[in-house]
N, C-alpha and C. Protein backbone atom coordinates (compact mmCIF):
# COMPACT_ATOMS: atom_id res chain seq x y z
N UNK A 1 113.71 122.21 100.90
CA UNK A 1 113.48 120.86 100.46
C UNK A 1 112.05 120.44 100.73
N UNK A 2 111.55 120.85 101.75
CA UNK A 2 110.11 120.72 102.26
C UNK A 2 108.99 121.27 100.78
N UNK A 3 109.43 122.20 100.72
CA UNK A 3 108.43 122.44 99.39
C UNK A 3 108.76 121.92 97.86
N UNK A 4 109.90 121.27 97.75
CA UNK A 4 109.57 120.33 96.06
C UNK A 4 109.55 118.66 96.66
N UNK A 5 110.24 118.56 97.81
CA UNK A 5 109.93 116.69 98.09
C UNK A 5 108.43 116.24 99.22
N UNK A 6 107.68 115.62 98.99
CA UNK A 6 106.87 115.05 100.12
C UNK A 6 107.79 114.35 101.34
N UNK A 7 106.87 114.39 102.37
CA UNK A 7 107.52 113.37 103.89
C UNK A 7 107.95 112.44 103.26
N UNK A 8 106.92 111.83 102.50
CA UNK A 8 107.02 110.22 102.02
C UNK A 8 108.53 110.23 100.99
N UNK A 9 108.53 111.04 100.35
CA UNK A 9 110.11 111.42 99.74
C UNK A 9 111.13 111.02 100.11
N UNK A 10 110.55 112.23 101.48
CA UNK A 10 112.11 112.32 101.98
C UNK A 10 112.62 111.04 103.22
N UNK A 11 110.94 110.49 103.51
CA UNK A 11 111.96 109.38 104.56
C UNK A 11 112.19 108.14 103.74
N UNK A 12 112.08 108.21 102.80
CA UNK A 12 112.09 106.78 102.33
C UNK A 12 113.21 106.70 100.98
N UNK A 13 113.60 107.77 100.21
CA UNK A 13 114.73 108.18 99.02
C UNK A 13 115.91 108.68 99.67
N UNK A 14 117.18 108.78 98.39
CA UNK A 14 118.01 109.12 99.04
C UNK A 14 118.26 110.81 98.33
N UNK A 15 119.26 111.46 98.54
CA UNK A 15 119.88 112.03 97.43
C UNK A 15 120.26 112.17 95.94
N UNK A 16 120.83 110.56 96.13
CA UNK A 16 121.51 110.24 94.84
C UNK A 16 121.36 108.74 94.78
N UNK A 17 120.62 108.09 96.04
CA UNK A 17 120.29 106.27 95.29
C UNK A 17 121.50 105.79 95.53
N UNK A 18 122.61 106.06 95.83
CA UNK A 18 123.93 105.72 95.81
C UNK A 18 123.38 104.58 97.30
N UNK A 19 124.75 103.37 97.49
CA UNK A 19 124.36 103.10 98.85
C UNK A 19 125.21 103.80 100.39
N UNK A 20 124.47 103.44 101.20
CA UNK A 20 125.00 104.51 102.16
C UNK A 20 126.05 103.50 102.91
N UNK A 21 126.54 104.31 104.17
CA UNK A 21 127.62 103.33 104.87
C UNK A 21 127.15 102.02 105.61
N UNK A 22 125.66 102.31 105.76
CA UNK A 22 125.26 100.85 106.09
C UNK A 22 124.69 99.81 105.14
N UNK A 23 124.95 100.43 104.00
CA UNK A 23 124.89 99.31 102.73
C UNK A 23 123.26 99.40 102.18
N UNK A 24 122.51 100.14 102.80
CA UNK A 24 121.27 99.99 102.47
C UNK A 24 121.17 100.93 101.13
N UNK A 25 120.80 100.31 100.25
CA UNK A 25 120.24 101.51 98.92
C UNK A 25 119.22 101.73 99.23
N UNK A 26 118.92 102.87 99.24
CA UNK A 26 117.40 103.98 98.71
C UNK A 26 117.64 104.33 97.29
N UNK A 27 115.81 104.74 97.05
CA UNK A 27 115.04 105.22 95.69
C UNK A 27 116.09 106.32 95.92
N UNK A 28 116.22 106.83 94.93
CA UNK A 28 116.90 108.44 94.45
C UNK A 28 115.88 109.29 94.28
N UNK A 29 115.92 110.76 94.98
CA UNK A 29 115.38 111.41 94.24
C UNK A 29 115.26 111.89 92.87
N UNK A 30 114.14 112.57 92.63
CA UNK A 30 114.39 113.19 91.17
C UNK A 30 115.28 114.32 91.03
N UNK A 31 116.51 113.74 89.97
CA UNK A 31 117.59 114.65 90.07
C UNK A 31 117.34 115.98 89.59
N UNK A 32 116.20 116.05 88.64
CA UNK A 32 116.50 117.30 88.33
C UNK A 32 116.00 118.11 89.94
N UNK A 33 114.75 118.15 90.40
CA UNK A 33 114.72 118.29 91.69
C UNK A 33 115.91 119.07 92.71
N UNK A 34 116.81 117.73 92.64
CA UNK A 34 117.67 117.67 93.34
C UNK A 34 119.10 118.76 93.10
N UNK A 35 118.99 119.41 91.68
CA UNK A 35 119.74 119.99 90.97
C UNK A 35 118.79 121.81 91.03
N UNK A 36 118.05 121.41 91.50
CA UNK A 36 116.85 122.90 91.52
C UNK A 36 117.31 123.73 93.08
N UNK A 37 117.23 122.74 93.84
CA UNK A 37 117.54 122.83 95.05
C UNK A 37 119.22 123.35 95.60
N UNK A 38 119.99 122.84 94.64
CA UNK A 38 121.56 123.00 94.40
C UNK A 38 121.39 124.48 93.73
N UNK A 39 120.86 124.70 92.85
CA UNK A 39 121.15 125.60 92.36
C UNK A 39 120.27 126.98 93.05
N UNK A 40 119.43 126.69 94.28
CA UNK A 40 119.17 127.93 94.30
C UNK A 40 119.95 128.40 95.89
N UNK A 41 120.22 127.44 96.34
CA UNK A 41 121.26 127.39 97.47
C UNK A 41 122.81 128.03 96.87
N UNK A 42 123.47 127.88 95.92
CA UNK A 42 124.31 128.40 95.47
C UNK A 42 123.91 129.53 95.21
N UNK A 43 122.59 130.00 94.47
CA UNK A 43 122.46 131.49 94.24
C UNK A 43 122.54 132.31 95.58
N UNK A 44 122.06 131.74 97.20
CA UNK A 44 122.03 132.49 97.71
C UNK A 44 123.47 132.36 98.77
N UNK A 45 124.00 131.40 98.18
CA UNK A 45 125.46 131.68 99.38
C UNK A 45 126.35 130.83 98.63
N UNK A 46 127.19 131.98 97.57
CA UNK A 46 128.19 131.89 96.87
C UNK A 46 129.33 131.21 97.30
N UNK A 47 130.01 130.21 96.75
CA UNK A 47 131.42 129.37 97.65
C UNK A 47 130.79 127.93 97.55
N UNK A 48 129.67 127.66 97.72
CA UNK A 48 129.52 126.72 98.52
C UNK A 48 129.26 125.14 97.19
N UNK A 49 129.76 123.90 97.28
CA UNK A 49 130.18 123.19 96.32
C UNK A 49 128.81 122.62 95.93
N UNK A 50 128.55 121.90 94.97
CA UNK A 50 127.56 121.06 95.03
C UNK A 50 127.66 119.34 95.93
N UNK A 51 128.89 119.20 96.36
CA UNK A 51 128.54 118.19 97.29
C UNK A 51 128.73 118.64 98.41
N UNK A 52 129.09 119.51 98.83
CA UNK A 52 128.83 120.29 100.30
C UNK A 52 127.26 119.54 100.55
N UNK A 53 126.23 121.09 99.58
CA UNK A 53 125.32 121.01 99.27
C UNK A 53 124.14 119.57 99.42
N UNK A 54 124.58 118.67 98.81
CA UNK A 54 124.53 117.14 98.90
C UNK A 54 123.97 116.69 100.01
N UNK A 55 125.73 116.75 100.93
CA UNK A 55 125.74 115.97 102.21
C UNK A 55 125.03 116.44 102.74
N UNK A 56 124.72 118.31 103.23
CA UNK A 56 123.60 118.58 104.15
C UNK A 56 121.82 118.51 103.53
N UNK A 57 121.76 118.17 102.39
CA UNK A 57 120.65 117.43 102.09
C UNK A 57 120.33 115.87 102.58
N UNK A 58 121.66 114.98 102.68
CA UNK A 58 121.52 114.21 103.02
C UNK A 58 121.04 113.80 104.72
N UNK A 59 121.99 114.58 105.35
CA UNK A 59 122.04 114.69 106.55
C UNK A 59 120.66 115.11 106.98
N UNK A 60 119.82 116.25 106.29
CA UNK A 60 118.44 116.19 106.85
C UNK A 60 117.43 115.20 106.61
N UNK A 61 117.96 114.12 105.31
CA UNK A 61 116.95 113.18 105.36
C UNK A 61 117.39 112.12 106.50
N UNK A 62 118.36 112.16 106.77
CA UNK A 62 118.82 111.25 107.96
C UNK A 62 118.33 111.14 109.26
N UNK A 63 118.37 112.62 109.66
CA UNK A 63 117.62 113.16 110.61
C UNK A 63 115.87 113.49 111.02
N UNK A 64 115.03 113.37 109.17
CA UNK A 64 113.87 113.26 109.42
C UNK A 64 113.56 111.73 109.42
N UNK A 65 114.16 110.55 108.48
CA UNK A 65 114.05 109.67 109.21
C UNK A 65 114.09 108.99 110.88
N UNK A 66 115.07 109.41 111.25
CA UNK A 66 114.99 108.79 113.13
C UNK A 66 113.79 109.64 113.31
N UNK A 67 113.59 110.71 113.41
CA UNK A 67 112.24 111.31 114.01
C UNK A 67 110.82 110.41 113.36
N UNK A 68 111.15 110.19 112.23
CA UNK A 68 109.71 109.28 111.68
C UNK A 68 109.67 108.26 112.22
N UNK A 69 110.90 107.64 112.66
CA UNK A 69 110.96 106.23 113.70
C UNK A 69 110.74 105.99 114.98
N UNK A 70 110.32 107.71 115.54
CA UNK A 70 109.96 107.84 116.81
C UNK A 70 108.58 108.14 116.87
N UNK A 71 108.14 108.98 115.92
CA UNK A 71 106.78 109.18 115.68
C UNK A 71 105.86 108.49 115.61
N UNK A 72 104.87 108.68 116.19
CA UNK A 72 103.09 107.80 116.43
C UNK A 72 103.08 107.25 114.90
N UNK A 73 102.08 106.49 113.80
CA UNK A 73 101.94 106.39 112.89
C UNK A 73 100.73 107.56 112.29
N UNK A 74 100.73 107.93 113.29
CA UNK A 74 99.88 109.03 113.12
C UNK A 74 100.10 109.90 112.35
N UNK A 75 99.15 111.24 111.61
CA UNK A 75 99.75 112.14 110.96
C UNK A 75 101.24 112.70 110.88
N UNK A 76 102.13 112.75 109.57
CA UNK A 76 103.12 113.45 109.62
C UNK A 76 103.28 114.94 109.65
N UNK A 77 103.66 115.56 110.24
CA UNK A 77 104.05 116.76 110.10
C UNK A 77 105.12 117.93 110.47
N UNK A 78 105.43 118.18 109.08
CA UNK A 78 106.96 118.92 108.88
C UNK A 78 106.91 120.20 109.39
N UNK A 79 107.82 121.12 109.92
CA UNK A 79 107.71 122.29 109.83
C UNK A 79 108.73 122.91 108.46
């Protein structure tokens, strides 16, 4: 995900724009994007659904957000 979305992407969009359980809507990513990423994750580990897929996309933007909320305003940087 690091190489088709920017930081700025990913802390600030969602998945799907949908709203989350705390009611907040985010920008959506760009689906096709988001469908590039699905599909090459399925090529490499067969079984696995496209909302499996989804949620643990989601879940890492979740997770690079709190870290951006802890972070200096200083340079971002992903590994």
């Amino acid at each position: 995900m690091d190489s088709i979305f920017s930081f700025e992407e990913m802390a600030t969009c969602s998945v799907t724009g949908k709203k989350g359980v705390v009611g907040e809507k985010r920008k959506s990513f760009d689906l096709q994007k988001v469908q590039l990423v699905i599909d090459h994750v399925k090529k490499k580990h067969q079984g696995i659904g496209d909302t499996e897929i989804k949620v643990c996309m989601a879940q890492k933007l979740k997770d690079l957000r709190r870290r951006a909320e802890r972070m200096p305003a200083e340079g971002h940087t992903e590994d």
